[in-house]
Protein backbone atom coordinates (compact mmCIF):
# COMPACT_ATOMS: atom_id res chain seq x y z
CA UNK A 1 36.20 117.16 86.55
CA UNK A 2 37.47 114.42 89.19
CA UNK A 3 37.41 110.62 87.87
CA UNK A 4 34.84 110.00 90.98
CA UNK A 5 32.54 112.54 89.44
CA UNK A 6 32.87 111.23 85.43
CA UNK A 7 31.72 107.91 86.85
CA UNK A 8 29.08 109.38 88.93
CA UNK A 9 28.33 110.73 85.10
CA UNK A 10 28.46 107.76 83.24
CA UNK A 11 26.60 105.33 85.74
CA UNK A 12 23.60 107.92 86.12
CA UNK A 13 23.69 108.42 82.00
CA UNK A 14 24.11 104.51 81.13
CA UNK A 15 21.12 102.20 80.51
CA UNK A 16 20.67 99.70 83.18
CA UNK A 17 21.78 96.40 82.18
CA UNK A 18 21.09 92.90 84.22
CA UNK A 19 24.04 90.85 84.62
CA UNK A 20 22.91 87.23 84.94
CA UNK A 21 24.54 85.79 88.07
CA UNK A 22 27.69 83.42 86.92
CA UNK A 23 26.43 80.16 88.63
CA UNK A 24 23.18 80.68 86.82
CA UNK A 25 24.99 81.15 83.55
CA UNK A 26 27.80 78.31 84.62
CA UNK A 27 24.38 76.10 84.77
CA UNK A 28 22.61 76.89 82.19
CA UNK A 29 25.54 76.21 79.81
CA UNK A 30 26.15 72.82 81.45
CA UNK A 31 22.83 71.69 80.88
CA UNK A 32 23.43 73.03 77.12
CA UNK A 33 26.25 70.83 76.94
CA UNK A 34 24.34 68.05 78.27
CA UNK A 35 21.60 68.32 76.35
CA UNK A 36 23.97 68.22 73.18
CA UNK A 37 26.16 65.49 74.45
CA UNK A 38 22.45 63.17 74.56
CA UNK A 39 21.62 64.52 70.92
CA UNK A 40 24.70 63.32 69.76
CA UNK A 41 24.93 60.02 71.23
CA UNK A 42 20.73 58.98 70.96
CA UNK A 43 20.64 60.49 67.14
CA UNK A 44 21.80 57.72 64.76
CA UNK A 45 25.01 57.71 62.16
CA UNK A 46 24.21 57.72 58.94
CA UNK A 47 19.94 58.07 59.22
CA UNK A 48 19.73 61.28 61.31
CA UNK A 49 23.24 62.85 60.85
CA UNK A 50 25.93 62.06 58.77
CA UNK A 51 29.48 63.48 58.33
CA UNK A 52 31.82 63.85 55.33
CA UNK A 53 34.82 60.58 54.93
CA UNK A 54 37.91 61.43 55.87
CA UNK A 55 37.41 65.03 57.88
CA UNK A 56 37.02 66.08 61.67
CA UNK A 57 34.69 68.34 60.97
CA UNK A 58 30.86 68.87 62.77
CA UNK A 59 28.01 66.74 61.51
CA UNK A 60 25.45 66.98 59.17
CA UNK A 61 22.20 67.07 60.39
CA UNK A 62 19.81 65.26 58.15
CA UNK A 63 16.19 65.50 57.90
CA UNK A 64 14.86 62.50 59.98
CA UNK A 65 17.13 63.51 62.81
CA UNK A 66 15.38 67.18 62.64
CA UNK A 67 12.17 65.60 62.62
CA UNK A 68 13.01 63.82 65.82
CA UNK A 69 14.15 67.16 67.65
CA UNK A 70 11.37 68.82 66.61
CA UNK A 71 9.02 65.71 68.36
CA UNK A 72 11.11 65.99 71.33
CA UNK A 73 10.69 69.79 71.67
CA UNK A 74 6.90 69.85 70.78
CA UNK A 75 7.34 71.94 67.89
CA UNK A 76 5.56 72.16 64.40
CA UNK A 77 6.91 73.41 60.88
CA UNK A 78 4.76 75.87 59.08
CA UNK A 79 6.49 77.16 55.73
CA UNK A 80 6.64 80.72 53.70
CA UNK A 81 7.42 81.00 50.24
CA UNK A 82 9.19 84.66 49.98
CA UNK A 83 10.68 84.53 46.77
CA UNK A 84 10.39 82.33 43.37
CA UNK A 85 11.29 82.57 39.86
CA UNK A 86 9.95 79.73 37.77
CA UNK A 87 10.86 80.40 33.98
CA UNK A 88 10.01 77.41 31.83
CA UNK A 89 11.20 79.18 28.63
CA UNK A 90 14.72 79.15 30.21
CA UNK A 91 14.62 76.18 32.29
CA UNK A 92 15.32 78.61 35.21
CA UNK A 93 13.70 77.31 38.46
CA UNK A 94 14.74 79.40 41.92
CA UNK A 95 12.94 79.28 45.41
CA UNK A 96 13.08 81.14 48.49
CA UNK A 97 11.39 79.90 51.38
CA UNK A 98 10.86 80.46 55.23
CA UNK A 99 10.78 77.87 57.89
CA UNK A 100 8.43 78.71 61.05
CA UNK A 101 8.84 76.43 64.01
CA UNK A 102 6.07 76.98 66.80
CA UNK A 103 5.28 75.51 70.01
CA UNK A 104 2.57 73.35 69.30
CA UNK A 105 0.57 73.79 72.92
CA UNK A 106 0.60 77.82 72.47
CA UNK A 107 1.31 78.63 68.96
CA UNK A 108 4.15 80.89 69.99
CA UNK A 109 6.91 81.37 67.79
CA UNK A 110 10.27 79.47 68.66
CA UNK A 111 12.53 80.12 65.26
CA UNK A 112 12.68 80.75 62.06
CA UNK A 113 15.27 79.54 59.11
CA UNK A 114 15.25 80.38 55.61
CA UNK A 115 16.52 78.29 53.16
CA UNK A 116 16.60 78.47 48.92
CA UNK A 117 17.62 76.42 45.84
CA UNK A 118 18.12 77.20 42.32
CA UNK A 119 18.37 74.88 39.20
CA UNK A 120 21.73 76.44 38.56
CA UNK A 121 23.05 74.57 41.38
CA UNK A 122 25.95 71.70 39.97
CA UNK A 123 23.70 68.77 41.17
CA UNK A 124 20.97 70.14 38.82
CA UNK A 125 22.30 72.13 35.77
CA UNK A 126 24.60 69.06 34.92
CA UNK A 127 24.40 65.34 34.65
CA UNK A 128 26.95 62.75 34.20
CA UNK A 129 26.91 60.23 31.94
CA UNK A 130 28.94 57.14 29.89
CA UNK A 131 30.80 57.42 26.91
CA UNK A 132 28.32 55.70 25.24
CA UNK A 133 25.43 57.95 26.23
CA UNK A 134 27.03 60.89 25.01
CA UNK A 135 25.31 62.32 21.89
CA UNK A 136 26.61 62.09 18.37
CA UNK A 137 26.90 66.02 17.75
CA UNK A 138 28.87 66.07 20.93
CA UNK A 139 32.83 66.23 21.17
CA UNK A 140 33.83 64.30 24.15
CA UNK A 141 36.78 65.57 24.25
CA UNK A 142 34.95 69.17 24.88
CA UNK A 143 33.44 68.12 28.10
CA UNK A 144 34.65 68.26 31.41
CA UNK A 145 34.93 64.59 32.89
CA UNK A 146 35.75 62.46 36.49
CA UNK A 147 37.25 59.78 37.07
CA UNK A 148 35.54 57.03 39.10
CA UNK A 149 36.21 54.04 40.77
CA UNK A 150 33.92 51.23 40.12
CA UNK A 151 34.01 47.68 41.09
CA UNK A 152 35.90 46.84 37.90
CA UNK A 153 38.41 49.33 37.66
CA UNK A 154 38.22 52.91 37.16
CA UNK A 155 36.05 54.36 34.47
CA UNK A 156 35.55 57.98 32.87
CA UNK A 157 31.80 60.01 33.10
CA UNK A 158 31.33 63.43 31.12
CA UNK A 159 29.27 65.86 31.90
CA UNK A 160 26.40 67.04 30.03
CA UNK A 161 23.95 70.08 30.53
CA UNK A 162 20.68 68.63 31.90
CA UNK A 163 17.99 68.38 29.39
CA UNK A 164 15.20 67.32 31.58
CA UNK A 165 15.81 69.93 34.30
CA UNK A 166 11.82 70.46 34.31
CA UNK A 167 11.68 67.08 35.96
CA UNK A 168 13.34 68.07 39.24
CA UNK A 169 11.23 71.21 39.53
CA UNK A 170 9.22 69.43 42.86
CA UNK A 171 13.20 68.56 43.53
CA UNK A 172 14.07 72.01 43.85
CA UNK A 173 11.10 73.36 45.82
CA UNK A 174 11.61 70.67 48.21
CA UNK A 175 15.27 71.16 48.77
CA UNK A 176 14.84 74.82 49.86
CA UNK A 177 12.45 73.70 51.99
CA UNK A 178 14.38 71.24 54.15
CA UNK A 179 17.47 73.76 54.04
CA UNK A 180 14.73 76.23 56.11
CA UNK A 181 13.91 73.57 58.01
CA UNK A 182 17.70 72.43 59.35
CA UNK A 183 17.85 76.00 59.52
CA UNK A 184 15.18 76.69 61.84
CA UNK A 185 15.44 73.37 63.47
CA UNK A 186 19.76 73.74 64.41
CA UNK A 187 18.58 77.39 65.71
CA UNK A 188 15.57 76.21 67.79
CA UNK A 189 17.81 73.81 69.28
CA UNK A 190 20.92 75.42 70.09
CA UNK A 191 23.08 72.96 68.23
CA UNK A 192 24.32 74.76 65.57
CA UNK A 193 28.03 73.83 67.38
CA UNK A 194 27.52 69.92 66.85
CA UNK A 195 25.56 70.15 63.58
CA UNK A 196 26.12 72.07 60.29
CA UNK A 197 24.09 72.39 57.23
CA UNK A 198 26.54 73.51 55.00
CA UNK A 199 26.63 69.92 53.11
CA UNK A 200 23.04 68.49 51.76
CA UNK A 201 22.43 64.68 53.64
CA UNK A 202 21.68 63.45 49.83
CA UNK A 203 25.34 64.85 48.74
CA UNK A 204 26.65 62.98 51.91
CA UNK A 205 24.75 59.55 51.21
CA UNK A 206 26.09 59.31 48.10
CA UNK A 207 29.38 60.14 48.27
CA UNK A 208 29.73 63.11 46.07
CA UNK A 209 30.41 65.71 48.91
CA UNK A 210 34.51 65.08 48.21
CA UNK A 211 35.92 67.74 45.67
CA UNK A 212 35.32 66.37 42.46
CA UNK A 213 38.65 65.46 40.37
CA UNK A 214 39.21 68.23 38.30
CA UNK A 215 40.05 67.35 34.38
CA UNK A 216 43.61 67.34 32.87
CA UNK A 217 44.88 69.24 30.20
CA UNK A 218 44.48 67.44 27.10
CA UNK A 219 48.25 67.95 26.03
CA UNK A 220 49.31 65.97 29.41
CA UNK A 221 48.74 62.15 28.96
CA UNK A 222 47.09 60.54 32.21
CA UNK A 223 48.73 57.42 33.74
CA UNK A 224 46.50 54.33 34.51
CA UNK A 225 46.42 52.91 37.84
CA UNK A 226 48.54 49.78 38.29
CA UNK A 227 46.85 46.65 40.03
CA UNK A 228 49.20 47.49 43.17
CA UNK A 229 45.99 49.65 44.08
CA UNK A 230 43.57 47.28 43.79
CA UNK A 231 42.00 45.70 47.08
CA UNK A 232 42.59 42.25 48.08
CA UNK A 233 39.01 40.99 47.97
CA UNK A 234 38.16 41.98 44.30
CA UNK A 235 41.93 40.05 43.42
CA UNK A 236 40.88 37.18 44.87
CA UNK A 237 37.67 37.21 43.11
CA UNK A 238 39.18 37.50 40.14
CA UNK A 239 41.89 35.00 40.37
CA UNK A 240 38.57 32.48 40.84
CA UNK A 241 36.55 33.50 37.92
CA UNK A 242 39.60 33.18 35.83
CA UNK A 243 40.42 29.67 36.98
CA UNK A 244 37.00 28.45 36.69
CA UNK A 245 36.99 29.87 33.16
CA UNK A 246 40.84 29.40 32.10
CA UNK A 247 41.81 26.78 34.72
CA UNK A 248 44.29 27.29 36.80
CA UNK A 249 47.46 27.64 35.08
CA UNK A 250 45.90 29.66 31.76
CA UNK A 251 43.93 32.00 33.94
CA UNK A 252 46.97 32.85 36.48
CA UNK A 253 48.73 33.14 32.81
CA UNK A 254 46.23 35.80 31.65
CA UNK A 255 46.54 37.79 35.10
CA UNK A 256 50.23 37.96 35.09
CA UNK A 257 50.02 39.86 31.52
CA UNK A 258 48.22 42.95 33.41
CA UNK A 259 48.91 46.10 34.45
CA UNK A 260 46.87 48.94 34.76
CA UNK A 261 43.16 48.31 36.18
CA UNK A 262 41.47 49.18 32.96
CA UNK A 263 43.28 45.82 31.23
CA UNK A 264 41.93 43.94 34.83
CA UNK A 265 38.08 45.15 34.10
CA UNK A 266 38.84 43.97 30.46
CA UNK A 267 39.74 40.88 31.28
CA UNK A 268 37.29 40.16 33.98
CA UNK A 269 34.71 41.20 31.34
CA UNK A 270 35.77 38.76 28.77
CA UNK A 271 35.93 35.81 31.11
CA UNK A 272 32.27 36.78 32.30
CA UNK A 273 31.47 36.49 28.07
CA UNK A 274 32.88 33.35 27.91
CA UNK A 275 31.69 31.49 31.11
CA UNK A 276 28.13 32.56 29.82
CA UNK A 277 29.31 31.45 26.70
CA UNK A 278 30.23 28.03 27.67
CA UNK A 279 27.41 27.62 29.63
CA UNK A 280 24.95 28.41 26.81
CA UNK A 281 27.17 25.86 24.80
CA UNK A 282 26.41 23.62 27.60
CA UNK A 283 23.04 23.78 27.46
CA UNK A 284 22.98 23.43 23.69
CA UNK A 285 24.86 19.76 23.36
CA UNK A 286 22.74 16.84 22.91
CA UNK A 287 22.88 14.63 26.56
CA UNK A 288 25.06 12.06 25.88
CA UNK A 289 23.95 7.83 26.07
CA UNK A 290 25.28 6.15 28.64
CA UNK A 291 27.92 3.72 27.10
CA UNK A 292 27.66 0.00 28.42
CA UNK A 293 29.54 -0.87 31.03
CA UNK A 294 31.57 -3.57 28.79
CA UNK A 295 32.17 -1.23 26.06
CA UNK A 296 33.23 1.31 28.16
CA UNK A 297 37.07 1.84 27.24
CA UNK A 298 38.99 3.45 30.26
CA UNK A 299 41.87 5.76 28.96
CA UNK A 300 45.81 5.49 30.40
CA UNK A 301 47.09 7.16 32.56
């Protein structure tokens, strides 16, 4: 068989498929990229999208700022539970849930997203807490633990299992459902290349979305921050609740002695005691009488 007549086999045997003209298509994707460039620059930082400190990477789209595309596009959110386990022997809470987004003028379907959450998730199964809220029976030195910086100096939590995870139930159920709903929503809109969902807005807002420090091996001993690390603002705070409490040359004294933040938030601690201190002693003293002016004795210089 000839190459003319294998094509003349091919075309008559393949389907017929439409090829969009390219200016239509060159068009269309400009006005995509219009419409996204808008999004981006009418949604607001930090209310409807928010992105992770220190990375490049897309934006999170939050749920007020899917609430406002949705408005905008004249859709409504209907919702489908498809799967749940709720075992309150175990403490075992999962949910599986469908988003439907439909044009609110005809009912017809625009998109779907599906979306779940389980109380084995880290945000749920554990809690952090103190030293000092750590139970008797408990080993401290078992758990796993973070280091974070507070406005003190830096300070240790452990992590517990979470005894009260029948509490967040209504958490859980509510989380798949707005992970459906940014689901649905990024699909509906076509800006699933601006906007990811792969970080939770509430993870985002509060600043736990960076890899959590991972615990050192107990045989290793950990090194305490110097002061070179700590800002300027909180040193200069310092310096003047030390001189107010010390005076100037004892509490410039008492700051030179320091050298690892923990000893700062020490310090800062104790003068806090003992300007409350002082003022309680203040209050506490009898006013004194006014001495007349000709027995007033002045003292030399």
């Amino acid at each position: 068989m000839e190459n003319k007549e294998v094509l003349a086999v091919i075309e008559e045997n393949s389907p017929d498929v439409d090829i969009p003209d390219p200016r239509i298509v060159e068009r269309a994707l400009q006005k995509i990229r219009q419409y996204q460039a808008v999004v981006q620059k009418q949604l607001i930082a930090g209310v409807d999208y928010g992105t992770v400190p220190g990375t490049a990477g897309k934006g999170t789209l939050f749920k007020p700022g899917a609430e406002k595309l949705l408005r905008i596009h004249g859709l409504v959110d209907t919702y489908e539970i498809i799967e749940k386990i709720e075992d309150w022997d175990k403490g075992i809470f999962y949910y599986f849930i469908k988003c439907i987004l439909k044009d609110y003028k005809t009912g017809k379907m625009v998109s779907e997203g599906l979306g779940s959450c389980n109380s084995k998730e880290n945000k749920y199964r554990w809690r952090w807490v103190t030293e000092k809220e750590i139970p008797q029976d408990v080993d401290k030195n078992a758990l796993p633990k973070k280091t974070i910086n507070g406005q003190y100096g830096n300070y240790i939590l452990y992590r517990l299992e979470n005894d009260d995870i029948f509490s967040q139930v209504n958490t859980i159920q509510k989380m798949a459902k707005k992970r459906a709903l940014l689901d649905a929503t990024l699909s509906a809109c076509r800006l699933s290349s601006i906007f990811t969902q792969d970080i939770d807005d509430e993870d985002i807002k509060n600043g736990v979305s960076h890899p959590q420090p991972q615990p050192q091996p107990q045989s290793q001993p950990q090194t305490q921050p110097t002061t070179s690390s700590i800002d300027g603002k909180t040193m200069i705070e310092t310096k003047k609740l030390l001189t107010e409490v010390y005076g100037p040359k004892a509490g410039l004294e008492k700051l030179k002695g320091i050298k690892t933040q923990k000893e700062l938030a020490d310090l800062i601690q104790q003068a806090q005691k003992d300007k409350q201190k002082a003022k309680e002693e203040t209050k506490a003293e009898p006013e004194e009488k006014e001495i007349p002016e000709e027995e007033t004795i002045e003292e030399p210089f």
